[in-house]
Protein backbone atom coordinates (compact mmCIF):
# COMPACT_ATOMS: atom_id res chain seq x y z
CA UNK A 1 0.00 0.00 0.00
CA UNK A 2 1.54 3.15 -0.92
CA UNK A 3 2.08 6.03 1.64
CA UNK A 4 0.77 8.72 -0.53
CA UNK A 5 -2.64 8.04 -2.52
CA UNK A 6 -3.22 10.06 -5.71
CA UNK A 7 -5.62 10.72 -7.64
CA UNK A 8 -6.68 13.63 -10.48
CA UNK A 9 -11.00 14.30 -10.17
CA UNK A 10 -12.74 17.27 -11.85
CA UNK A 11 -9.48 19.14 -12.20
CA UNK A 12 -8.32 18.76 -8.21
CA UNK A 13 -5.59 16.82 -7.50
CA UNK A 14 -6.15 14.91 -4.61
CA UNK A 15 -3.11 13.84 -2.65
CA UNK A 16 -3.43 11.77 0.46
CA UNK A 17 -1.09 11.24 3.93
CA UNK A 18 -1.47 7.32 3.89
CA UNK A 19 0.12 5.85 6.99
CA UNK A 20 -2.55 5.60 9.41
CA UNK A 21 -1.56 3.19 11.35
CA UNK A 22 1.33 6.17 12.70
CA UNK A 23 -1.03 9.07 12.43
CA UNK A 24 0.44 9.65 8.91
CA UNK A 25 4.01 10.38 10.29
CA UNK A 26 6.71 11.06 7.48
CA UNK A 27 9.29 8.58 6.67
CA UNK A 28 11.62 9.10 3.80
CA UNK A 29 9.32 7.25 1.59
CA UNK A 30 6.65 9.19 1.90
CA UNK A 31 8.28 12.42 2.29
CA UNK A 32 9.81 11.62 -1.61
CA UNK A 33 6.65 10.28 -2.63
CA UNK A 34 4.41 13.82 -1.34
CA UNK A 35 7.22 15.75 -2.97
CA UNK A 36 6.45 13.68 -6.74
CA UNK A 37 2.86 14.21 -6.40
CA UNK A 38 3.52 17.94 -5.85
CA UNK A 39 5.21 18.03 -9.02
CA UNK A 40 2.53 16.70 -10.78
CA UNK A 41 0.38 18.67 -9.82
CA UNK A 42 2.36 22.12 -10.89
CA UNK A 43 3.03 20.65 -14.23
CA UNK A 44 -0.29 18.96 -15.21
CA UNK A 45 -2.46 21.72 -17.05
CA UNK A 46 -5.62 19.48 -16.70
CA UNK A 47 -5.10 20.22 -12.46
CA UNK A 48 -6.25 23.38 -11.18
CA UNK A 49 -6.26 23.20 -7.48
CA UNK A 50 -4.79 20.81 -4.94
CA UNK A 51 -6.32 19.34 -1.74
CA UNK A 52 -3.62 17.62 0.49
CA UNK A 53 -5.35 15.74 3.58
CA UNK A 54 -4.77 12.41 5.61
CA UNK A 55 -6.26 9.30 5.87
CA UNK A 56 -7.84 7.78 9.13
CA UNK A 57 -7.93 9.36 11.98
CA UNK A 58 -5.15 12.17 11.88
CA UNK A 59 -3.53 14.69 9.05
CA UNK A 60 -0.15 14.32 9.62
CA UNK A 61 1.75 13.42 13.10
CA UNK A 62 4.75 15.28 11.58
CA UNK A 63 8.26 12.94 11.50
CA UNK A 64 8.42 9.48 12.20
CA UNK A 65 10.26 9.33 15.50
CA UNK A 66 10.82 5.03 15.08
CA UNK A 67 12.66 5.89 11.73
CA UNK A 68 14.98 8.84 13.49
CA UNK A 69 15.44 6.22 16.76
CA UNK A 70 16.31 3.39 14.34
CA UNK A 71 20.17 3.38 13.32
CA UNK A 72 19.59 1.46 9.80
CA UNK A 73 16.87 3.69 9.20
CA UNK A 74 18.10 6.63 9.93
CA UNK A 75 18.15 9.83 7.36
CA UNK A 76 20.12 12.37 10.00
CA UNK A 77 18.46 15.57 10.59
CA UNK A 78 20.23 17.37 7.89
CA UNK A 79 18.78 15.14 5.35
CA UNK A 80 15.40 14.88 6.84
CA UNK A 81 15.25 18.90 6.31
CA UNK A 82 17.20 19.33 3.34
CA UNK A 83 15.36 16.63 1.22
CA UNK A 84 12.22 16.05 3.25
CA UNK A 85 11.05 18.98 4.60
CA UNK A 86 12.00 21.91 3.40
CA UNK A 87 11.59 20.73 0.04
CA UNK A 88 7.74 20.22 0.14
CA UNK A 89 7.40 24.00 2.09
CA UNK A 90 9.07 25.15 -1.20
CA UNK A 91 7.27 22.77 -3.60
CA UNK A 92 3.64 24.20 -1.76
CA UNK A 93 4.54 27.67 -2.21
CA UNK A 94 6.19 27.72 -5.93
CA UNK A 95 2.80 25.88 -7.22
CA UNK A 96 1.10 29.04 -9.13
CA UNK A 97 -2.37 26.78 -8.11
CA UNK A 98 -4.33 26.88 -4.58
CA UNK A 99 -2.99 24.72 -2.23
CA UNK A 100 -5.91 23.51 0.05
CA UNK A 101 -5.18 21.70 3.35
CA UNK A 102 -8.05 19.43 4.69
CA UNK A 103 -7.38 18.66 8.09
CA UNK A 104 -9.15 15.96 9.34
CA UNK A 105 -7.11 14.71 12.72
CA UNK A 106 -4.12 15.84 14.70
CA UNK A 107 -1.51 17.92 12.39
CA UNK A 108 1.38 17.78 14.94
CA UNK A 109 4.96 19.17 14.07
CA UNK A 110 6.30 19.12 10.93
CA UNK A 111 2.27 17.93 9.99
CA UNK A 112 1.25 21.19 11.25
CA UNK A 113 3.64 23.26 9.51
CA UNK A 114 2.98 21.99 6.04
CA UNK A 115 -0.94 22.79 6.58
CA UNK A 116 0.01 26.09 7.70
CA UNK A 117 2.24 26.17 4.29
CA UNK A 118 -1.05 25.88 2.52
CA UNK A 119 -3.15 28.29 1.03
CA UNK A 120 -6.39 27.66 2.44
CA UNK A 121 -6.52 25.70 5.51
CA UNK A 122 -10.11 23.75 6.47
CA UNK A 123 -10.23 21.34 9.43
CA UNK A 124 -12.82 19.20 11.04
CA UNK A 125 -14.17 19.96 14.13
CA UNK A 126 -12.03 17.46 16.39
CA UNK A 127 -8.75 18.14 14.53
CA UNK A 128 -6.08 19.84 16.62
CA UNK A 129 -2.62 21.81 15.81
CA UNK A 130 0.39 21.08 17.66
CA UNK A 131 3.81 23.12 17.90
CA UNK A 132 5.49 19.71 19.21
CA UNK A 133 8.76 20.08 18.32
CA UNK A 134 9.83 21.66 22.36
CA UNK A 135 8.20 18.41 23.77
CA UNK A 136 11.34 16.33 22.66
CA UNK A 137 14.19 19.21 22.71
CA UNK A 138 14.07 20.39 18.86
CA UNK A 139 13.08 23.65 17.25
CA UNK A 140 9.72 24.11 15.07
CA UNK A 141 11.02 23.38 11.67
CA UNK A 142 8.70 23.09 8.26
CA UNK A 143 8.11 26.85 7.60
CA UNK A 144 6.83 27.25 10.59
CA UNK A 145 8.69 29.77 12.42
CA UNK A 146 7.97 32.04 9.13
CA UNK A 147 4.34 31.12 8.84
CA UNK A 148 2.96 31.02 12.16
CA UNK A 149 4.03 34.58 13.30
CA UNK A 150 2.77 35.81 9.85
CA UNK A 151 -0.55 34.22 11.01
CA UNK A 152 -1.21 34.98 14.27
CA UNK A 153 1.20 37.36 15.99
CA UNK A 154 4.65 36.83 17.20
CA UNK A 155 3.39 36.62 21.02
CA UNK A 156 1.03 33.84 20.82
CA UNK A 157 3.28 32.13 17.94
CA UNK A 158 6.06 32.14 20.38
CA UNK A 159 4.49 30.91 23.56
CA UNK A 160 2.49 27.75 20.95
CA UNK A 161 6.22 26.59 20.24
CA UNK A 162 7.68 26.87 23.72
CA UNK A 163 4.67 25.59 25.13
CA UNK A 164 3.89 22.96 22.70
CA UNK A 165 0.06 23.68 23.97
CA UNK A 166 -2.80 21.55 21.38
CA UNK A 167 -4.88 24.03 19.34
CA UNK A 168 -8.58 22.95 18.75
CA UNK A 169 -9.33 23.49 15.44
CA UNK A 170 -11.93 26.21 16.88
CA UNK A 171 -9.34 28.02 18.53
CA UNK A 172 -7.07 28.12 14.99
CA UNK A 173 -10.04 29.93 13.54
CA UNK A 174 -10.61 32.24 15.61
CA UNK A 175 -6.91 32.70 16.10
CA UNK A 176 -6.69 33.48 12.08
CA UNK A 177 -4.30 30.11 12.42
CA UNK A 178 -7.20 28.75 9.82
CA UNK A 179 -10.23 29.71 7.17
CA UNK A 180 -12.53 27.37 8.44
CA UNK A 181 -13.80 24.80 10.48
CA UNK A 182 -16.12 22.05 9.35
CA UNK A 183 -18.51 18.55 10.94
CA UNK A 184 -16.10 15.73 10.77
CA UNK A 185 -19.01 14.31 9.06
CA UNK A 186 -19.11 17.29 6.13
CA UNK A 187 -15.47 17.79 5.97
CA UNK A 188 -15.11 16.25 2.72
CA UNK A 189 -18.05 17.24 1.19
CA UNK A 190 -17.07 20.67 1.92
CA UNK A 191 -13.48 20.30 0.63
CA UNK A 192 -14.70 19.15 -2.32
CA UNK A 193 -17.06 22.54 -3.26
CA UNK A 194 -14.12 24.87 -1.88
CA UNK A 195 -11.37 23.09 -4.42
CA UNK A 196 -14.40 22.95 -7.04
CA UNK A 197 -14.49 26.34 -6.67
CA UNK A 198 -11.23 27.16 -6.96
CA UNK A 199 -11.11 24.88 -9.77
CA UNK A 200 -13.18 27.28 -11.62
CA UNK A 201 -11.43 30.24 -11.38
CA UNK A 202 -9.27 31.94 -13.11
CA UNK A 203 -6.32 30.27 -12.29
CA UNK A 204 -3.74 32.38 -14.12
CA UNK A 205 -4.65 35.22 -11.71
CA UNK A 206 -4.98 32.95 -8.44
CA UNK A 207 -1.24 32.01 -9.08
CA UNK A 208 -0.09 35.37 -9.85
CA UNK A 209 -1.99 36.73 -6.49
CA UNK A 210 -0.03 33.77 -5.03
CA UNK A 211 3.71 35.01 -6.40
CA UNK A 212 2.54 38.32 -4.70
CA UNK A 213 1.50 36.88 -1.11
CA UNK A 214 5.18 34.86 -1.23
CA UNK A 215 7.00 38.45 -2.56
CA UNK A 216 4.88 40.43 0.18
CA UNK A 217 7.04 38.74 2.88
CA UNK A 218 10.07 40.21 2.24
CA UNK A 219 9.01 43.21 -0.06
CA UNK A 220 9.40 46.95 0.99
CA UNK A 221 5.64 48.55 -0.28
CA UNK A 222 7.18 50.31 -2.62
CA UNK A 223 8.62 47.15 -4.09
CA UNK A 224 5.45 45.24 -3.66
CA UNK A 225 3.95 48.00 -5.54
CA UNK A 226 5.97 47.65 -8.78
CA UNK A 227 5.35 43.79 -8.45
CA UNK A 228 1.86 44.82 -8.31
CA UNK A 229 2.02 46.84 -11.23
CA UNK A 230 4.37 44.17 -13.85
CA UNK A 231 1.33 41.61 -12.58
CA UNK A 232 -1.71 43.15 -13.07
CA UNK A 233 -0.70 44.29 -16.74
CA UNK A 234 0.14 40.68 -17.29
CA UNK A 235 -3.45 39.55 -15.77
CA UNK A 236 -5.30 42.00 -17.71
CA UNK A 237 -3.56 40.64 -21.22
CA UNK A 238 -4.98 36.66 -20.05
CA UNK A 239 -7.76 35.19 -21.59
CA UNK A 240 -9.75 34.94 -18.56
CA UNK A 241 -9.28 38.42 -18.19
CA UNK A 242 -11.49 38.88 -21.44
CA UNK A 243 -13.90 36.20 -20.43
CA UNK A 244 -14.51 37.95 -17.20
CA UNK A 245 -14.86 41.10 -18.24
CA UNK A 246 -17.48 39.83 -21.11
CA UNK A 247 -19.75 37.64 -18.64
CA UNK A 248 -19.96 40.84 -16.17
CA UNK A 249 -21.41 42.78 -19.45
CA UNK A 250 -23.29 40.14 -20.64
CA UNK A 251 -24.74 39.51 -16.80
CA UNK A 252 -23.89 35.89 -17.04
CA UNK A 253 -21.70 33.55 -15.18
CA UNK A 254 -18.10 33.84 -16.48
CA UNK A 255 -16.06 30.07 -17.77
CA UNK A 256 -12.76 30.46 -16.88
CA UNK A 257 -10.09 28.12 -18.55
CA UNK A 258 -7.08 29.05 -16.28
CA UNK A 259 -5.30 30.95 -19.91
């Protein structure tokens, strides 16, 4: 049984955490394998918008601690970040698509970090995030000492990752940690119509509104400006530009093709 399940359904790419019986905790294999299916999805045209979640009862328990305690299995840290990690951060930000986490269980770690990676994060109502990396003497890793503060302050980032307190997934929402929070039992009906939805729109300008979010974190304004600028005039020159502009005349529900 393969740790990652894949599949390609009404232009979402659909890519699964599938080690349940750990909570979906990353070993090398699976690390490589998430990492393959993310380049899929940035190069196939026919996707438009990715959903990574987990299967069973958890998203993602972040690293496999048997595989880091077991000699012969044993990447060493610097691989483990260097080929694991920090290559799927990069791989979820460079995608010019939304990125959609479902979060269905426990994102814990490195688990939590690549949600927060995400564009749009949704969870189920008994999922929980978990800054765990102070429980066993490391530092948060995964993006998530640049994410989190970006998301909810530097105060309450910093005491979540000394503290390594669980977040309810209520809490994340209201926090800003999240978009939404979902039933367990509607979760992935309601995936489905948000990356649907996304699906459908121009996709050309979602990834270009993407490049600007990832430029905004180190731009000055006046620098975000010009990026801005160079963007929209590139936007306004794509076919979905034209199609949107003709369904708001016409009154009538624009069909973007993501050109």
């Amino acid at each position: 049984m393969s740790s990652i399940q894949f599949k390609i359904a009404n232009t979402i790419g659909w890519i699964t955490l599938n080690r349940p019986d750990v909570f979906n905790s990353f070993n090398r294999e699976m690390a490589l394998l998430l990492q393959d299916k993310l380049d899929v999805c940035e190069t196939n045209e026919e996707i438009r918008a990715v959903v990574i979640t987990g299967s069973g009862r958890a998203f993602c328990a972040g690293q496999d601690l048997k595989e880091v305690t077991t000699p012969e299995l044993n990447p060493g840290f610097k691989k483990i970040l260097e080929e694991h990690y920090n290559p799927i951060i990069q791989r979820i930000r460079a995608i010019e698509k939304p990125v959609i986490a479902a979060v269905n269980g426990v994102a814990a770690g490195a688990g939590a970090n690549i949600a927060l990676a995400c564009d749009v994060v949704v969870a189920s109502e008994g999922a929980s995030f978990i800054q765990a990396f102070s429980k066993i003497g490391l530092v948060p890793d995964s993006g998530g000492t640049f994410f989190l503060p970006r998301l909810i302050g530097f105060q309450k980032a910093s005491a979540l990752m000394m503290l390594g307190d669980k977040v309810s997934a209520e809490e994340a929402e209201k926090l800003g940690m999240i978009y939404k929070v979902f039933s367990s039992e509607d979760l992935n009906a309601e995936v489905t119509v948000l990356a649907e939805t996304l699906a459908q729109m121009p996709t050309k300008a979602l990834g270009m509104t993407k490049r600007l979010l990832n430029q905004s974190m180190s731009n000055n304004l006046s620098s975000q400006l010009g990026i801005e600028s160079k963007l929209q005039i590139e936007a306004a020159q794509s076919e979905d530009y034209a199609e949107g502009v003709a369904a708001f005349v016409a009154k009538r529900k624009p069909v973007f093709k993501g050109k």
